[in-house]
N, C-alpha and C. Protein backbone atom coordinates (compact mmCIF):
# COMPACT_ATOMS: atom_id res chain seq x y z
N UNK A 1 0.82 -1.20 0.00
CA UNK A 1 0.00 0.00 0.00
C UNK A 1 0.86 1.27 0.00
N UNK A 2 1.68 1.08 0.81
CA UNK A 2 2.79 2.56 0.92
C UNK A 2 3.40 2.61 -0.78
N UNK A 3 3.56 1.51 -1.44
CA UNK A 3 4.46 1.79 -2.67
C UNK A 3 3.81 2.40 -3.45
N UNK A 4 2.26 1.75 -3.40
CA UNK A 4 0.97 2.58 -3.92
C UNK A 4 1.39 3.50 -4.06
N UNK A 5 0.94 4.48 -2.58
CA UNK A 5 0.81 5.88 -2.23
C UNK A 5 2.36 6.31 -2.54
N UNK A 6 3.37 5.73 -2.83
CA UNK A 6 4.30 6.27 -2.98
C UNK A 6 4.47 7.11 -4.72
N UNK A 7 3.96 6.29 -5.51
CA UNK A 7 3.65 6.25 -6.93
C UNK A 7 2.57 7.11 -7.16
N UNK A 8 1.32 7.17 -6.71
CA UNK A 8 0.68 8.16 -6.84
C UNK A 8 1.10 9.51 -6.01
N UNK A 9 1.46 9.77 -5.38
CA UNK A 9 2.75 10.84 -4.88
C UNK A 9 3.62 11.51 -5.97
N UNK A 10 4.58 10.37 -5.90
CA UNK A 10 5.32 11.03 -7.59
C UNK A 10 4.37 11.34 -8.58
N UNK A 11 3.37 10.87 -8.94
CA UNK A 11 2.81 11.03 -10.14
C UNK A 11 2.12 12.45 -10.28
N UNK A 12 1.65 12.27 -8.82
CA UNK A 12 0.45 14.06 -8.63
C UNK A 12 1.92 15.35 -8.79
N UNK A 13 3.06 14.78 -7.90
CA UNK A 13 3.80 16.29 -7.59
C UNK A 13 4.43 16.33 -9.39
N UNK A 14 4.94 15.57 -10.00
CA UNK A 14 5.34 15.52 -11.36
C UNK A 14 4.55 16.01 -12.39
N UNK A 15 3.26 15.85 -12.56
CA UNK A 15 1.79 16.39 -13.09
C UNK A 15 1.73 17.85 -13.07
N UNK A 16 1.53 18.15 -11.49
CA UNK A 16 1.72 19.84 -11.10
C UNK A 16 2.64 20.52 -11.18
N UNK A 17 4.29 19.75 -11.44
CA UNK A 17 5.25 20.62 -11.56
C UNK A 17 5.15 20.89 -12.73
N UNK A 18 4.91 20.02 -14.03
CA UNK A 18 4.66 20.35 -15.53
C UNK A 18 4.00 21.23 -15.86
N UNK A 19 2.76 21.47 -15.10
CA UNK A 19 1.51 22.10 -15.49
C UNK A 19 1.65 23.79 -14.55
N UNK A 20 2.96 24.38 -14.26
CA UNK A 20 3.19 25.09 -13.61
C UNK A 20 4.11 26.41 -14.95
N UNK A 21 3.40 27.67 -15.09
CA UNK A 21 4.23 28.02 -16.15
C UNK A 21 5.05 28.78 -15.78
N UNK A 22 6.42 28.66 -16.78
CA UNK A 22 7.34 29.16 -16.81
C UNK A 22 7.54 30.63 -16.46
N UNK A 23 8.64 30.93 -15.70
CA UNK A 23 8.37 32.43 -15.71
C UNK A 23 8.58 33.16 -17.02
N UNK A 24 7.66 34.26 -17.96
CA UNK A 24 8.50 34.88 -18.99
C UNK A 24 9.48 35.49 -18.93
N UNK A 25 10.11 34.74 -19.80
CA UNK A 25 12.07 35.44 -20.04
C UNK A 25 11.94 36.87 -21.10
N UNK A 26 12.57 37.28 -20.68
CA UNK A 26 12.74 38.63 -21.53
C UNK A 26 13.07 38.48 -23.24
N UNK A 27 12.70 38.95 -23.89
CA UNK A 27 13.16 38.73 -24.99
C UNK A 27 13.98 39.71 -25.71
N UNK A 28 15.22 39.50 -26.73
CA UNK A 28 15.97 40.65 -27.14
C UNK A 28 15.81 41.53 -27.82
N UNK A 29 16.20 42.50 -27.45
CA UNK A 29 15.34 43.68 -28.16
C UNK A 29 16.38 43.86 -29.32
N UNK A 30 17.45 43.74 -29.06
CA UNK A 30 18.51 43.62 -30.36
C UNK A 30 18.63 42.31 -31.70
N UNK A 31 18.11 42.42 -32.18
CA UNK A 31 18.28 41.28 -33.23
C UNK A 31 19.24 40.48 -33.84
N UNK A 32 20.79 41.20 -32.95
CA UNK A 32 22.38 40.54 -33.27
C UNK A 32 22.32 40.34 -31.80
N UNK A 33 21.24 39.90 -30.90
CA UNK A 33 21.43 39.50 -29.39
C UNK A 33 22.19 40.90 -28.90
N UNK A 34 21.83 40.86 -27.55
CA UNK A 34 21.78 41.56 -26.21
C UNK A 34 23.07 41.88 -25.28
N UNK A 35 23.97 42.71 -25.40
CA UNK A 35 24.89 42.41 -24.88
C UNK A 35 24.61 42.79 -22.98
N UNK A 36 26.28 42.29 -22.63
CA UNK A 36 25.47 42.16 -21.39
C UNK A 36 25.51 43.61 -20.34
N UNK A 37 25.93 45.07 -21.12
CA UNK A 37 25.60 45.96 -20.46
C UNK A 37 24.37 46.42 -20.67
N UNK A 38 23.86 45.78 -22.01
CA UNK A 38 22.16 46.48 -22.18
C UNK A 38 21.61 45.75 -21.22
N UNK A 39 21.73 44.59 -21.17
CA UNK A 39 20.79 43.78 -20.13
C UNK A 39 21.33 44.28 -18.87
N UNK A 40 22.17 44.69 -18.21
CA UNK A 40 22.91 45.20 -16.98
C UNK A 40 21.85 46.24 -16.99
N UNK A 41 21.21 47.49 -17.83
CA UNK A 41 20.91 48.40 -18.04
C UNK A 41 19.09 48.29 -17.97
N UNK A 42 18.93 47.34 -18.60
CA UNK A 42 17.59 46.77 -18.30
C UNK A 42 16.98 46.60 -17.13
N UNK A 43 18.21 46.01 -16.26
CA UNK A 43 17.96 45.40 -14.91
C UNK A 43 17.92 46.46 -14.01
N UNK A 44 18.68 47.52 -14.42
CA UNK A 44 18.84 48.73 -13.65
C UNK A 44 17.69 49.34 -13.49
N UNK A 45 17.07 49.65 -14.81
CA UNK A 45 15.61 50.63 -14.89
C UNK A 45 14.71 49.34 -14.12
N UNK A 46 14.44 48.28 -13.72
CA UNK A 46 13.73 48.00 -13.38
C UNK A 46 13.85 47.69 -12.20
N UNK A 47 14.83 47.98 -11.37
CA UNK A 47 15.27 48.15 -10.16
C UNK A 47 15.32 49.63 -9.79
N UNK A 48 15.49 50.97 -10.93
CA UNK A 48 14.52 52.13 -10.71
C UNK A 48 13.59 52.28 -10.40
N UNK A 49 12.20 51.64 -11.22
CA UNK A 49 10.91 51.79 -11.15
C UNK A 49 10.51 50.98 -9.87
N UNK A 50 11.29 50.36 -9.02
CA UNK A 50 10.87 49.73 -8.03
C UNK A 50 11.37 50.82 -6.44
N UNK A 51 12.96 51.29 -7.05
CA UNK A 51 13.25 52.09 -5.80
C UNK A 51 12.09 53.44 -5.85
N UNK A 52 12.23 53.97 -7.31
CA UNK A 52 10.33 54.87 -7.59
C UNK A 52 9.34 54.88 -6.51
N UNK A 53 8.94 53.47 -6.57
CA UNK A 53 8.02 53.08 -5.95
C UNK A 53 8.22 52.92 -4.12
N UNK A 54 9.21 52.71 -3.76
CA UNK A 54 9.54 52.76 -2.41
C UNK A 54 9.77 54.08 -1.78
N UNK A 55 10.66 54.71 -2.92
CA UNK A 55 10.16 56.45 -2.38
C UNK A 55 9.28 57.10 -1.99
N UNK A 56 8.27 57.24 -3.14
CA UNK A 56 6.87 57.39 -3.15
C UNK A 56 6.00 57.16 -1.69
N UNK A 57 6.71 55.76 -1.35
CA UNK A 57 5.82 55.30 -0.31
C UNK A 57 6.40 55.42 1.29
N UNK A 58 7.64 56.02 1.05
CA UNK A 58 7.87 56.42 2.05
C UNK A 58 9.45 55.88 3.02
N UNK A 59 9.24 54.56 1.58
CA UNK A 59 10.38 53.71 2.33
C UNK A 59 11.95 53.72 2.09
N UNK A 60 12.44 53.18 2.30
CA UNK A 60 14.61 53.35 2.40
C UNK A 60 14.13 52.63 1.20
N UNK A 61 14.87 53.16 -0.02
CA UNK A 61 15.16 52.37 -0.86
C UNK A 61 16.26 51.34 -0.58
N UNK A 62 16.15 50.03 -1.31
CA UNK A 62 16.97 49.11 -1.69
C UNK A 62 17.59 49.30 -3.15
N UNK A 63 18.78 49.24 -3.42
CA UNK A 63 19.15 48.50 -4.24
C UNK A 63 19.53 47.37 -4.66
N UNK A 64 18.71 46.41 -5.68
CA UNK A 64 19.31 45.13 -5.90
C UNK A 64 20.06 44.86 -7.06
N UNK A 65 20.26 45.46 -7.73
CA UNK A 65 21.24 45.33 -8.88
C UNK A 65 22.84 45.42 -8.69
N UNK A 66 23.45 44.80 -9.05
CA UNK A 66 25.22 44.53 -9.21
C UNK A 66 25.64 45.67 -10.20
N UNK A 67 25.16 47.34 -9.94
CA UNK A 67 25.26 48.11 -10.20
C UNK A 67 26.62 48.44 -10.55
N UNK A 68 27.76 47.98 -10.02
CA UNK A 68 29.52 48.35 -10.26
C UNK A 68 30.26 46.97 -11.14
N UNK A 69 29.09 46.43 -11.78
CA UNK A 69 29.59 46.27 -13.23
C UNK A 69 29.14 46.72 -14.21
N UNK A 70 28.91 47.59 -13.94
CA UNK A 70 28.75 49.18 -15.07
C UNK A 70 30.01 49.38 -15.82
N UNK A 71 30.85 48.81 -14.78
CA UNK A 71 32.47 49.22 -14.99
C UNK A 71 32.94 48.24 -15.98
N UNK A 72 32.49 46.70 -16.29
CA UNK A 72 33.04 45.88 -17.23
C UNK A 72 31.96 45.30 -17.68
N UNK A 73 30.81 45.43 -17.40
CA UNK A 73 29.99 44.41 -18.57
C UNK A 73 30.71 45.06 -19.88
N UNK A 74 29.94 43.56 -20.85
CA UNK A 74 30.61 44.28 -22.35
C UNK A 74 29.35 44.50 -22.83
N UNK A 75 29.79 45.80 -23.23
CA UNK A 75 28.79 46.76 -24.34
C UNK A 75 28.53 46.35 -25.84
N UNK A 76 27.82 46.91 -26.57
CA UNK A 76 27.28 46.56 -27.56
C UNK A 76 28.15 47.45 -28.19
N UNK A 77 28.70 48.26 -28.15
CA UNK A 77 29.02 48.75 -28.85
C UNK A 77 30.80 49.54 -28.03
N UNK A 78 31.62 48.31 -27.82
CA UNK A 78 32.94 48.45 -27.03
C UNK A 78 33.83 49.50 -27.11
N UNK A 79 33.86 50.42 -27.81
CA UNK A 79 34.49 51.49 -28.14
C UNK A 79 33.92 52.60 -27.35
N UNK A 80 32.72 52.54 -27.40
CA UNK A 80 32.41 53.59 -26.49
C UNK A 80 32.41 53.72 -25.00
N UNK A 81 32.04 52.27 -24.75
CA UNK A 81 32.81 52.01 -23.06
C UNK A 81 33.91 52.17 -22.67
N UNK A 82 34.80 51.88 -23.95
CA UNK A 82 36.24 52.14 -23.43
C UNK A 82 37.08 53.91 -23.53
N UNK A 83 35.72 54.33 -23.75
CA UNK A 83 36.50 55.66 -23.68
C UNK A 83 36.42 56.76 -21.99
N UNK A 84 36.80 57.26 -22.23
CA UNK A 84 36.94 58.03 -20.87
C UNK A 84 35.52 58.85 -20.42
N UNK A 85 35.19 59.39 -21.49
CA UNK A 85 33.49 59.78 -20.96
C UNK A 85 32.85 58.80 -20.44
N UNK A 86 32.64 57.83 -21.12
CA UNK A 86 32.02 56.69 -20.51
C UNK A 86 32.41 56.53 -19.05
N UNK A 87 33.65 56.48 -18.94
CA UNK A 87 34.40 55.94 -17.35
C UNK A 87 34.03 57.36 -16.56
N UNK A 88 33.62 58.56 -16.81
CA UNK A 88 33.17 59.55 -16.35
C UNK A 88 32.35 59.14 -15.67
N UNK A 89 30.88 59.11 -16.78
CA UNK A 89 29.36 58.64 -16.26
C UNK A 89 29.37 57.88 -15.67
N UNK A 90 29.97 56.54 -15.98
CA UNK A 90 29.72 55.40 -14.95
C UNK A 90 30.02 55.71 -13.38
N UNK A 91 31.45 56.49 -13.55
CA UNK A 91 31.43 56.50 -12.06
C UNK A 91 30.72 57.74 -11.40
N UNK A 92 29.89 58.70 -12.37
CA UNK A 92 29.19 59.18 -11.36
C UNK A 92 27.88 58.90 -11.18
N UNK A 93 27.54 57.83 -11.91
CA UNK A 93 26.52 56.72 -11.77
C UNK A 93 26.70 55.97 -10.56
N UNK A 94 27.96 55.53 -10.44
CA UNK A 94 27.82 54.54 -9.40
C UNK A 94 28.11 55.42 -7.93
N UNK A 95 28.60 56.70 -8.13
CA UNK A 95 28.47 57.38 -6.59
C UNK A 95 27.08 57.93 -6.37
N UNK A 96 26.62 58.23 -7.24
CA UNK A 96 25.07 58.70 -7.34
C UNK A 96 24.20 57.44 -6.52
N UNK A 97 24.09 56.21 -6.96
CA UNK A 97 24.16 54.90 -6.26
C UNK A 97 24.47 54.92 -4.91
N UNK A 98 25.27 55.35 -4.86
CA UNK A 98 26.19 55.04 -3.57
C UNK A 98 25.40 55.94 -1.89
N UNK A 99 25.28 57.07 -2.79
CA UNK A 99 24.99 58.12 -1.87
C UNK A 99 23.20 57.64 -1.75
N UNK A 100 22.68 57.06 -2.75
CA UNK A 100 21.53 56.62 -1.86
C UNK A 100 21.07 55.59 -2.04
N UNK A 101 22.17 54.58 -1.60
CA UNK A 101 22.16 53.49 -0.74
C UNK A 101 22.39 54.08 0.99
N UNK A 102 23.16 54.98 1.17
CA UNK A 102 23.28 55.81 2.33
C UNK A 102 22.37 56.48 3.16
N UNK A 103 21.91 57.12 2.36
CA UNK A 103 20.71 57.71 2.62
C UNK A 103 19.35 57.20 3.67
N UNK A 104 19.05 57.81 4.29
CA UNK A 104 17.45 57.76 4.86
C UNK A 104 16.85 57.42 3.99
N UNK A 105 15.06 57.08 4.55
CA UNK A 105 14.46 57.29 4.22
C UNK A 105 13.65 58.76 3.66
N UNK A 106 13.80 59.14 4.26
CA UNK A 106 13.47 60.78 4.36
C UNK A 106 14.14 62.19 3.24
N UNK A 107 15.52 60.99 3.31
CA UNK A 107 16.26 61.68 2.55
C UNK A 107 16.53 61.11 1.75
N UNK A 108 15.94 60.91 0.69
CA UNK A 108 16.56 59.39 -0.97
C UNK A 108 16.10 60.29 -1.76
N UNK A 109 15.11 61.49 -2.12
CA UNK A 109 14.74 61.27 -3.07
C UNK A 109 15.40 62.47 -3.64
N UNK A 110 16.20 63.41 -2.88
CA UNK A 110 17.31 63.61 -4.25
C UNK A 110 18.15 63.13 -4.45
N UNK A 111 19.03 61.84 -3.71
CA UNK A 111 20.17 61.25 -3.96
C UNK A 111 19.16 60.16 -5.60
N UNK A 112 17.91 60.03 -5.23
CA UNK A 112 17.26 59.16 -6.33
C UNK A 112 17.19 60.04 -7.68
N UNK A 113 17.11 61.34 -7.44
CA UNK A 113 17.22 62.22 -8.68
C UNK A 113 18.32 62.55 -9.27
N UNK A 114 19.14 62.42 -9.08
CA UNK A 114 20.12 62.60 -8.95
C UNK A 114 21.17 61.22 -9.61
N UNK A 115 20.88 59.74 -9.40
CA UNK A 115 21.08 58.80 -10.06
C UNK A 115 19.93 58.30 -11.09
N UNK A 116 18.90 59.42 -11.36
CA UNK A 116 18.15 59.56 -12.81
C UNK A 116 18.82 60.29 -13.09
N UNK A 117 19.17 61.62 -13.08
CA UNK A 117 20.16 62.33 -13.81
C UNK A 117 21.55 61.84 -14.35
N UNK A 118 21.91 61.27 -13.67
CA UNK A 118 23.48 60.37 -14.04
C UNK A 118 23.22 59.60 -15.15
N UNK A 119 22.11 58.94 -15.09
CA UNK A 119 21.44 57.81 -16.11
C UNK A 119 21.29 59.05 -17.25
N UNK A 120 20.44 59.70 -17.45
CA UNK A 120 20.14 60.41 -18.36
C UNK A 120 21.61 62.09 -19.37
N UNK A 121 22.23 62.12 -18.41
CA UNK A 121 23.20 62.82 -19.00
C UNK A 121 24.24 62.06 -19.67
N UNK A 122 24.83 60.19 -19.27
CA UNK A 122 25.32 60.00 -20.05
C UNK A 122 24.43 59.53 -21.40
N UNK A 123 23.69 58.98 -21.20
CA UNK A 123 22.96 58.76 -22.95
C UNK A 123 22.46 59.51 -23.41
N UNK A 124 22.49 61.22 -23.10
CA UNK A 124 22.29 62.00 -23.87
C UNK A 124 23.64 62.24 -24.69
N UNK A 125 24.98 61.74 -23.91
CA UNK A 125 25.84 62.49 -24.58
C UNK A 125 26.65 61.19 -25.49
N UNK A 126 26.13 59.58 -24.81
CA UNK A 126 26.45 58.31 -25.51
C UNK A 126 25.92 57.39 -26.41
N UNK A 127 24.34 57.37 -25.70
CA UNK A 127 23.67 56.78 -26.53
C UNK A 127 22.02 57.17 -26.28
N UNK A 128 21.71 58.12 -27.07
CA UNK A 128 20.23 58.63 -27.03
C UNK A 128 19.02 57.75 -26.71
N UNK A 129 19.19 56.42 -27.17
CA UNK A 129 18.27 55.71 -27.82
C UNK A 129 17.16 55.62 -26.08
N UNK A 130 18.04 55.56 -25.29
CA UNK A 130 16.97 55.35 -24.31
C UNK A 130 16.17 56.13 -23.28
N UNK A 131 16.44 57.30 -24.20
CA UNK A 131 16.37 58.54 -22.63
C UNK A 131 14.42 58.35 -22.42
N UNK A 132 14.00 58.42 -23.37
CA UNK A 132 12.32 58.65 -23.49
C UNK A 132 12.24 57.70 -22.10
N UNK A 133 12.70 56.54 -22.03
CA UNK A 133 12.69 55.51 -21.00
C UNK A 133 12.89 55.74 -19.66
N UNK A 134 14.02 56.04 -20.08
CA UNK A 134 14.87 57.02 -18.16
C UNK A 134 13.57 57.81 -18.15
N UNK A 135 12.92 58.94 -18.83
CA UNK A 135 11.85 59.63 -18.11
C UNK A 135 11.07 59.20 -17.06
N UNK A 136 10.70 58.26 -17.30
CA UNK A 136 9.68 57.24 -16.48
C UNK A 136 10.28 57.08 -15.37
N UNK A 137 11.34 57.10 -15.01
CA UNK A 137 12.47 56.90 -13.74
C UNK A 137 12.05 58.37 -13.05
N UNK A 138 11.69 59.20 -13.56
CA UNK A 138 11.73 60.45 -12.93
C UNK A 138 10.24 60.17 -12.00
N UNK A 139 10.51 61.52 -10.52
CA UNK A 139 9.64 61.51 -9.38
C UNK A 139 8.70 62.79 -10.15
């Protein structure tokens, strides 16, 4: 009887794990694939729109993104990372970061404006394509 119930056991949890859907994966927005600072960059704005949302409400933002490989993901386009503007923005991206991870509650939401601005002055001056996007980051 137990081997029974042992078999119908496996059978029910195996059934429900199948019938459980996948989480959706992102798909590439680049058609020569995604390199991995756009997706670094992806992950960022959506770890924006979440610290957004914790502001708003009152709370210490978190950051969860591996934000200080800004510094070596590889870019889509490697020449421009490797230039010195780039190494500008990034790092005042990542002190912009820095200062509000530090921060209060009370006090984030210009250290949060402030790492929208960082976001948005270098791709105005590197790569345009995403600023309409960064807006949405704004309080």
């Amino acid at each position: 009887m137990r081997i029974l119930a042992f078999f119908i056991f496996l059978f029910l949890f195996f059934a429900c794990a199948e019938s459980q859907p996948e989480a959706p994966k992102k798909a590439p927005l680049n058609p020569n694939g995604d390199s991995e600072l756009a997706l670094l960059m992806r992950d960022m704005y959506d770890d924006g729109m979440r610290i957004k949302e914790q502001i708003q409400n009152g709370e210490k933002p978190e950051v969860s993104v591996a934000f200080k490989k800004i510094h070596s993901a590889q870019a889509t386009e490697p020449e421009k990372a490797a230039s010195d503007i780039y190494h500008s923005f990034a790092l005042a991206y990542e002190q912009s970061v820095t200062q509000l991870q530090e921060a209060a509650a009370d006090a984030a939401e210009p250290h949060y404006r402030n790492m929208v601005d960082a976001c948005m002055n270098c791709h105005k001056a590197l790569c345009p394509g995403p600023t309409m996007r960064i807006k949405h980051l704004e309080l």
